[in-house]
Protein backbone atom coordinates (compact mmCIF):
# COMPACT_ATOMS: atom_id res chain seq x y z
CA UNK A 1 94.96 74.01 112.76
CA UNK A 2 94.73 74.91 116.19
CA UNK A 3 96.38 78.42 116.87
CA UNK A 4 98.93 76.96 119.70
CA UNK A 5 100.21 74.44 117.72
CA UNK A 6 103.41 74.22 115.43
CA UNK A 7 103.55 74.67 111.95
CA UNK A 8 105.28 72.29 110.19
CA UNK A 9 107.03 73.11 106.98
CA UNK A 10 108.49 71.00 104.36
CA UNK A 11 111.06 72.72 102.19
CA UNK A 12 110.82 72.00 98.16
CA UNK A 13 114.73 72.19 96.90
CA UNK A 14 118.10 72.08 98.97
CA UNK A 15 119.43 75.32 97.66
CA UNK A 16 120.95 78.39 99.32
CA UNK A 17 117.60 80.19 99.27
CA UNK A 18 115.60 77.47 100.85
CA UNK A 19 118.83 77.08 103.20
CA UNK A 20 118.36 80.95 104.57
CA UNK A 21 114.55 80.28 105.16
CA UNK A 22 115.85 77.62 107.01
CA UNK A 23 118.18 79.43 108.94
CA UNK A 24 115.62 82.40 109.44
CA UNK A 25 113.22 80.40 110.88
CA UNK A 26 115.32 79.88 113.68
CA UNK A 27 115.20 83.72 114.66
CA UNK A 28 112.04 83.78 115.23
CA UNK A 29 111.30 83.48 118.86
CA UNK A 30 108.70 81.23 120.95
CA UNK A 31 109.06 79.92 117.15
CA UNK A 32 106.05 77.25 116.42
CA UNK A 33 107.90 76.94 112.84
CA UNK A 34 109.26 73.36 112.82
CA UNK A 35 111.03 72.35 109.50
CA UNK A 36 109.77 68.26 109.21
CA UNK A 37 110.83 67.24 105.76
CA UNK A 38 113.19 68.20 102.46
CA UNK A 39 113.24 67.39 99.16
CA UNK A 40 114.78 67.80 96.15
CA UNK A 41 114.89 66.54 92.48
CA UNK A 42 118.73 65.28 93.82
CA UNK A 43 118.45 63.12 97.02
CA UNK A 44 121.63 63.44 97.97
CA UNK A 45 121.20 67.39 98.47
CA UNK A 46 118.29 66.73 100.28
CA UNK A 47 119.77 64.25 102.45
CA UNK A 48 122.53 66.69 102.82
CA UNK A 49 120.74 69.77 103.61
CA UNK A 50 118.63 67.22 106.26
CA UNK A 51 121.56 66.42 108.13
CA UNK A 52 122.92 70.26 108.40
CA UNK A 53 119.55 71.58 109.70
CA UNK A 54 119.00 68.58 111.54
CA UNK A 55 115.42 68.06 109.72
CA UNK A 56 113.92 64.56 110.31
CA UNK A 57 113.29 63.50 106.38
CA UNK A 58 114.50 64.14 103.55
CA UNK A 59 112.90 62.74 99.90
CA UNK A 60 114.59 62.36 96.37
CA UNK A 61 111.84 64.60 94.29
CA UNK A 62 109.04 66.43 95.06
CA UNK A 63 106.19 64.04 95.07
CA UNK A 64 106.47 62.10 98.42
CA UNK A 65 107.07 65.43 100.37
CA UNK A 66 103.50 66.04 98.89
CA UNK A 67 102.02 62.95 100.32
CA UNK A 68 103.76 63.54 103.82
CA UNK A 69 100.77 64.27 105.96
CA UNK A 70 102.44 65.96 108.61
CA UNK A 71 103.68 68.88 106.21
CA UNK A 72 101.08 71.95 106.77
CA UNK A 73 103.03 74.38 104.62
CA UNK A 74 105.54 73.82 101.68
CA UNK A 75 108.18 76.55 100.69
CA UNK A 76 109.30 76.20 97.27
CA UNK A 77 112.60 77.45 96.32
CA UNK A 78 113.28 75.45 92.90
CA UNK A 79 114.30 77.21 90.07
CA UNK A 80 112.27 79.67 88.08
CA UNK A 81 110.47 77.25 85.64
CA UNK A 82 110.03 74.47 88.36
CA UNK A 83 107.56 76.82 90.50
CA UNK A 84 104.79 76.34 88.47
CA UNK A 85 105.00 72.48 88.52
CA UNK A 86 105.93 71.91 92.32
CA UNK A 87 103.28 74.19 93.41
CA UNK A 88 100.79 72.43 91.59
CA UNK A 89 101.44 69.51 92.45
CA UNK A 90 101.77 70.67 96.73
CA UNK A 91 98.43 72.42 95.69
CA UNK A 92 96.92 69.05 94.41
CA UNK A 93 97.67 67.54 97.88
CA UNK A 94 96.10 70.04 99.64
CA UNK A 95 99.50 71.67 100.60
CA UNK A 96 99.33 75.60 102.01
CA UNK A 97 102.26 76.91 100.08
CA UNK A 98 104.89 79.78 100.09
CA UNK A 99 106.43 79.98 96.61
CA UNK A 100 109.13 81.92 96.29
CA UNK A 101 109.79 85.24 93.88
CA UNK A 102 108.68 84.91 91.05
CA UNK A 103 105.66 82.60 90.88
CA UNK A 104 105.45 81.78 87.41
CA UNK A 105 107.49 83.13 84.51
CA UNK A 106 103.45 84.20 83.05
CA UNK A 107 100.19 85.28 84.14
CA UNK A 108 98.08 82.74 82.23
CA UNK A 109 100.36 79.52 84.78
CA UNK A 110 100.07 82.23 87.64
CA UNK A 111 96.01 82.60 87.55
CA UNK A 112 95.62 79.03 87.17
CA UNK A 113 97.71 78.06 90.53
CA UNK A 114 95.86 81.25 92.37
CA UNK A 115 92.69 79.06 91.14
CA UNK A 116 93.91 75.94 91.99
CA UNK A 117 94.53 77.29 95.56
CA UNK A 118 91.11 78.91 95.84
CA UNK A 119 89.43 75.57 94.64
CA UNK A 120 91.20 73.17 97.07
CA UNK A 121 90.93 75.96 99.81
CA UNK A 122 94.22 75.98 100.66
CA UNK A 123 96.65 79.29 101.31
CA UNK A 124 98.84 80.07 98.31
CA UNK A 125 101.35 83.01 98.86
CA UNK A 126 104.11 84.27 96.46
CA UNK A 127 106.64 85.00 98.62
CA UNK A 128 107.03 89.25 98.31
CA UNK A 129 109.11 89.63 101.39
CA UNK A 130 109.63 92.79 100.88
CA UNK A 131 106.03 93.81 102.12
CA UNK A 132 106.22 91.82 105.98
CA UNK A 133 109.29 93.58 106.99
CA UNK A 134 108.04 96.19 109.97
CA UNK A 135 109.77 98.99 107.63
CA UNK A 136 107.25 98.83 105.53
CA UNK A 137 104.70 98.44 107.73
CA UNK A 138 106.65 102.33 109.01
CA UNK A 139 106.62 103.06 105.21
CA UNK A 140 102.34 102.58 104.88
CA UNK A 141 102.23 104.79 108.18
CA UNK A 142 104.15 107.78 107.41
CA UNK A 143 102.10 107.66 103.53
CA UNK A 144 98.97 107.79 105.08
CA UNK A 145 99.85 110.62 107.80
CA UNK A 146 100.70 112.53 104.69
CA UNK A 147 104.63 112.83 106.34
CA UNK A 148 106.17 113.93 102.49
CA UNK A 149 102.74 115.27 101.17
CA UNK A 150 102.07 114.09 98.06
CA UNK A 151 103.79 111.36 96.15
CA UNK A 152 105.28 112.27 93.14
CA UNK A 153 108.28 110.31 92.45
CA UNK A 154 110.25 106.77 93.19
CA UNK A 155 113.80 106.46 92.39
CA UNK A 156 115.77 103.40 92.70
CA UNK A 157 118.62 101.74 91.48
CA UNK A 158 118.90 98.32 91.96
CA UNK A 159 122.44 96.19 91.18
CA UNK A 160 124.39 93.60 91.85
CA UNK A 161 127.29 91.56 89.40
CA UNK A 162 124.48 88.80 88.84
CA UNK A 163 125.18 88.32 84.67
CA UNK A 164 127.76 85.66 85.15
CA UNK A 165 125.17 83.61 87.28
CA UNK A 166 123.46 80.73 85.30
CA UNK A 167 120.22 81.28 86.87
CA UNK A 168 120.26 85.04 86.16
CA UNK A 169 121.90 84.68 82.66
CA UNK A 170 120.33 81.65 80.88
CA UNK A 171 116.79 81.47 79.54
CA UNK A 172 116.22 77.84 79.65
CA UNK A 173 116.30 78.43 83.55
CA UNK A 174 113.97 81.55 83.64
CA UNK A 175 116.85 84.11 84.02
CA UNK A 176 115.95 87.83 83.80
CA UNK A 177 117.46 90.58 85.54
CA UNK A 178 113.78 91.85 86.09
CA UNK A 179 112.53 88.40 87.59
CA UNK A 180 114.72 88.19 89.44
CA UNK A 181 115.77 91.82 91.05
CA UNK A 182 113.30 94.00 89.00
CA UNK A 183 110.32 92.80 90.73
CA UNK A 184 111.14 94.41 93.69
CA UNK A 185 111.19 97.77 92.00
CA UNK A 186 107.76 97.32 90.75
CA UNK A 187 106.39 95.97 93.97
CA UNK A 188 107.55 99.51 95.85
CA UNK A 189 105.39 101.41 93.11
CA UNK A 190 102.30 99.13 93.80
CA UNK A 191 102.69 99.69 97.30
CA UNK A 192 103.28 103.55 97.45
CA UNK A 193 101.08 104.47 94.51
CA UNK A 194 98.13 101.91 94.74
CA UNK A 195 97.14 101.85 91.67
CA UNK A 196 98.16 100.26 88.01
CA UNK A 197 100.70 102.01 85.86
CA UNK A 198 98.99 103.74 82.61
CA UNK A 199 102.29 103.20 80.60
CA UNK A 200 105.16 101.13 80.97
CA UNK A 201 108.42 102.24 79.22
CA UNK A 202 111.51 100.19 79.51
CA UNK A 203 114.36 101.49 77.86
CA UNK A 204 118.05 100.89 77.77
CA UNK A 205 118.11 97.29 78.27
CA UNK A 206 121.37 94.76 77.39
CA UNK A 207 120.10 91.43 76.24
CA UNK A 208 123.07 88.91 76.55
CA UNK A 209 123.94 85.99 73.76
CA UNK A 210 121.04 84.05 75.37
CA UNK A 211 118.56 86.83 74.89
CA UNK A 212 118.12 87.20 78.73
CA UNK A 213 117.90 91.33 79.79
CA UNK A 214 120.94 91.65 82.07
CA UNK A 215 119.92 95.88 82.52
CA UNK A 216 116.78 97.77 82.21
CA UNK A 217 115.61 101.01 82.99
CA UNK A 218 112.09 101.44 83.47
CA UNK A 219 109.50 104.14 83.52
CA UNK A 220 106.34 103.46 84.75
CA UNK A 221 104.00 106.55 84.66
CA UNK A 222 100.98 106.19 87.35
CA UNK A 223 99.13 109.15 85.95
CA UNK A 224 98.91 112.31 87.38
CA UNK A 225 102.33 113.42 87.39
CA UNK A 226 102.79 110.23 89.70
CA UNK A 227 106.12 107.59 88.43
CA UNK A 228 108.37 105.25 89.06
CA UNK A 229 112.37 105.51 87.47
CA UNK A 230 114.45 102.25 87.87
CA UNK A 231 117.73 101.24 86.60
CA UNK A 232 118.04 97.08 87.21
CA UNK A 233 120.98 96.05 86.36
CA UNK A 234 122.96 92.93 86.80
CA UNK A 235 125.89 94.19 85.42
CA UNK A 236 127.30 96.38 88.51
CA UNK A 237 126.96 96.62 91.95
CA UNK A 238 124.75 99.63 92.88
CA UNK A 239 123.48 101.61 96.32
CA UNK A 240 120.13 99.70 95.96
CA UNK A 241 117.83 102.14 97.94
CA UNK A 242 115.11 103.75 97.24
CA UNK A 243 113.79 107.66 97.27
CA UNK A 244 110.02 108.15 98.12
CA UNK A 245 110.00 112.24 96.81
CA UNK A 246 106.74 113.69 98.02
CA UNK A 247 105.36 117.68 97.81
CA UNK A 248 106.62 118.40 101.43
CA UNK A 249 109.95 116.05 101.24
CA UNK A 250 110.98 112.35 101.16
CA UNK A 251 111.84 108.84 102.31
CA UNK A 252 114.59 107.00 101.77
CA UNK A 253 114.33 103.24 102.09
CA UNK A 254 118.13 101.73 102.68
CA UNK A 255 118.25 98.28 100.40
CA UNK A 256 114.61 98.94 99.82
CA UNK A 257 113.63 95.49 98.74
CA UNK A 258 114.71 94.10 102.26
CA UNK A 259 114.51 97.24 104.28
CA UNK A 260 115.93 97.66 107.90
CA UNK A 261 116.30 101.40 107.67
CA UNK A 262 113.74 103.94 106.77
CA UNK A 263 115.40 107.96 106.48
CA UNK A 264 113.48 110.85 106.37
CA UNK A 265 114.54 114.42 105.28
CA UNK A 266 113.09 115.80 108.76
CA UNK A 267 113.64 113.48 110.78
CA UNK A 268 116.11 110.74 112.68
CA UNK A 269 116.16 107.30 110.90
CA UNK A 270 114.44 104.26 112.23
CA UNK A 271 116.19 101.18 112.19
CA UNK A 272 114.84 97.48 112.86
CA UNK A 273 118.32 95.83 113.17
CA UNK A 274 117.98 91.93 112.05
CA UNK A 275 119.13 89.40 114.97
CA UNK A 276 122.11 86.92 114.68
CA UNK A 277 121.50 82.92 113.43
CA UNK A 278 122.58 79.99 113.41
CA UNK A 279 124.09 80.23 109.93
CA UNK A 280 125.44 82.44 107.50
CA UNK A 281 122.62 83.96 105.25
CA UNK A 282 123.89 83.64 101.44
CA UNK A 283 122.23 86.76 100.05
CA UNK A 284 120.80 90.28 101.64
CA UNK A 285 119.25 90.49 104.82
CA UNK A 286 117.11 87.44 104.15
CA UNK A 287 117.06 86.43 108.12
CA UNK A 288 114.43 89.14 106.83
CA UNK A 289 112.46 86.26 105.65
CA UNK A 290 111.18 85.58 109.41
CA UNK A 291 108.75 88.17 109.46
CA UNK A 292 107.69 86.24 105.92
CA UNK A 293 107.31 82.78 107.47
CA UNK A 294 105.19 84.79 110.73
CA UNK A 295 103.18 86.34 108.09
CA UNK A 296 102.78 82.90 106.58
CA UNK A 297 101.81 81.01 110.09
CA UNK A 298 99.20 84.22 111.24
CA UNK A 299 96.99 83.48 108.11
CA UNK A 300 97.03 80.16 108.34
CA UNK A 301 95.95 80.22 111.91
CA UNK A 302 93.03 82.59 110.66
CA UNK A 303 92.19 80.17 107.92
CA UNK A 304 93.02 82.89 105.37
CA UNK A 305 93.97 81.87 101.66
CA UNK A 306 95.73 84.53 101.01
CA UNK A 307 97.36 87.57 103.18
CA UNK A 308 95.91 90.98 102.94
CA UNK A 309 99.81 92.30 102.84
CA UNK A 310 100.41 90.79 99.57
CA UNK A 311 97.00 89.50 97.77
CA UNK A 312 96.95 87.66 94.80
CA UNK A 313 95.26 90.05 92.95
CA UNK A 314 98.38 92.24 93.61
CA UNK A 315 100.69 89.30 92.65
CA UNK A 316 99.15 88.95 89.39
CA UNK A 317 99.48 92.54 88.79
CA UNK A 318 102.42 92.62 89.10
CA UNK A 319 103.40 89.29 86.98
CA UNK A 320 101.03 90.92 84.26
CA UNK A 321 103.65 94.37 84.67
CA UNK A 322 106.41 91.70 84.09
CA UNK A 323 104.50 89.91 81.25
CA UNK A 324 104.78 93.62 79.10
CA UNK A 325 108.15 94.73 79.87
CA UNK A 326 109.42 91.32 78.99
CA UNK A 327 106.95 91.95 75.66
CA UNK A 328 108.16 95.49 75.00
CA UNK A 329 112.32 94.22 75.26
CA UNK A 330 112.05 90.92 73.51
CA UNK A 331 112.90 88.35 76.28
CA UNK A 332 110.61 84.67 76.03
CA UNK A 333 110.14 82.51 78.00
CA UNK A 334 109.51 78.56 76.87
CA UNK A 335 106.19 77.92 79.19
C-alpha cells in the first residue's frame, strides 16, 4: 500500500464498540481512514449501522466482508468468543486486522492467530488502546528520565456497575470482570515494570450464579520489592486512576486505561483534551481509539506485522497472566 493512499476498513459487528471506532475515525484529521464495508451475523444491524455512518456496504455475516477486496484492514468488535473465529477467518483472506480487547478467551487460540498472521504476512493487532494514547507515550518519558526514581508500586482501582450486563455477567458469552476491565490493570504493570510477574495472587473475588468473577483483587509481585495492587470490580463505580509510586514521588494517571491526564506530585498536570465528533461515544473516552486506528494505518504503511507499542509477544503475556488468574479463581471458559 502506497503511503498516500487511504486505508480502507471494514468493520466486523454493528455494535456500540465498533460504532465509536466508527465515530473516532472521523476525528482524526487529513484522515486517510475510509470505513468501505459492515457486517454482522444480523444483516439488518449491518444495514442499519451502514446507513447511520453512511458506509457504502453492508453484508449479513462475516464471510463476504472477507472476500471484499477493497477492505485493507478489518476491526473486529464481535463478542468475546466470536474473536477467535472472525479473525481467522479475515486472517485466511489475507485481511490486516485490529481485534478488539481481549483476543481470545486462551493463549493456546491466541498463539495460533499470532501464527496465522505471521504465516500469511499480514498485520494482526489486539487492540490495547491504552498504549497509543500520547499520555502514555508522556508516561514512558518521565520513567525513563527517572522523574519518581524508582518504581516501586501501582495502585489502581478500576469499577464500573457492569454485573447486570450480559456480556460481562454470562459465561457462555466470555464475561469476566478481568477480560473485560482487568486487562487494563495488567497492561499498566507490563508497561511500567517491563518484565513478567514472579507471582500472581488474586484474592477476594465474587463469582456470580454463572461462575463469572464480577470483583477481584490482584497482587502481582514483579520481584524486587516491585508490584502491582488492583481491585476490578464490576460491582461499583470507582475513581479508576492509577498511582505510579516511585523512590523520589509519583504519577497519577486520571482513568488510566484511556488516559487524557497525567499528574505529578511536583509538577502541573498535562492534559491531551480529546476533540468533539460526530456522535456520541457509548463508553470512556474511546474517541481515544483514533490514535489506535493511526497506530494501526503507520504500520501498515511500513509493512510492519505487528506494532512495536503493543507486540504480540506482549499480548500473549498478558493473555497467559489472564489464563492463571482465571486458573487460580475458578472461572472456564468453553473454547
Amino acid at each position: 500500500m502506497q503511503s498516500q493512499a487511504n486505508l480502507n476498513w471494514g468493520i466486523a459487528a454493528a455494535g456500540r464498540i465498533t460504532q465509536d471506532f466508527v465515530t473516532a475515525l472521523g476525528t482524526v484529521e487529513k484522515s486517510r481512514h475510509v470505513v468501505v464495508a459492515v457486517a454482522d451475523v444480523e444483516g439488518k444491524r449491518a444495514q442499519e449501522f451502514a446507513q447511520r455512518n453512511q458506509i457504502p456496504r453492508h453484508y449479513d455475516g462475516f464471510d463476504a466482508l472477507a472476500l471484499d477486496r477493497e477492505v485493507d484492514v478489518v476491526y473486529v468488535g464481535t463478542l468475546n468468543p466470536y474473536h477467535y473465529a472472525v479473525v481467522h477467518l479475515m486472517l485466511a483472506r489475507g485481511k490486516n486486522v485490529l481485534c478488539e480487547t481481549p483476543m481470545c478467551l486462551g493463549l493456546e487460540q491466541a498463539k495460533e492467530l499470532y501464527a496465522v498472521a505471521e504465516q500469511r504476512g499480514v498485520f494482526l493487532m489486539e487492540g490495547m488502546w491504552s498504549r497509543f494514547f500520547p499520555s502514555y507515550e508522556r508516561l514512558r518519558e518521565l520513567l525513563n528520565n527517572d522523574v519518581i526514581g524508582e518504581v516501586t508500586q501501582v495502585k489502581i482501582q478500576h469499577g464500573f456497575r457492569l454485573a447486570h450486563m450480559e456480556r460481562v455477567c454470562s459465561r457462555s458469552l466470555g464475561g469476566s470482570v478481568l477480560m473485560d476491565i482487568g486487562i487494563y490493570a495488567l497492561q499498566l504493570g507490563q508497561f511500567v515494570f517491563g518484565v513478567s510477574p514472579v507471582k500472581i495472587l488474586p484474592s477476594g473475588t465474587q463469582l456470580n450464579k454463572d461462575r463469572v468473577d464480577v470483583q477481584s483483587e490482584l497482587m502481582l509481585d514483579y520481584g524486587d520489592g516491585r508490584r502491582l495492587v488492583a481491585l476490578v470490580t464490576g460491582l461499583e463505580n470507582l475513581e479508576n486512576d492509577a498511582v505510579i509510586t516511585g523512590t523520589k514521588g509519583e504519577i497519577r494517571l486520571s482513568n488510566y486505561w484511556c488516559c487524557t491526564q497525567v499528574s505529578r506530585s511536583n509538577g502541573p498536570p498535562e492534559s491531551w483534551p480529546l476533540p468533539r465528533a460526530k456522535f456520541d461515544f457509548h463508553y470512556t473516552n474511546t474517541c481515544g481509539l483514533r490514535y489506535e486506528a493511526e497506530e494501526v494505518r503507520r504500520c501498515i504503511e511500513k509493512r510492519l506485522l505487528e506494532s512495536p507499542k503493543f507486540t504480540h509477544a506482549e499480548s500473549l503475556e498478558l493473555i497467559a497472566i489472564a489464563d492463571e488468574i482465571r486458573r487460580q479463581i475458578g472461572v472456564v471458559f468453553d473454547v
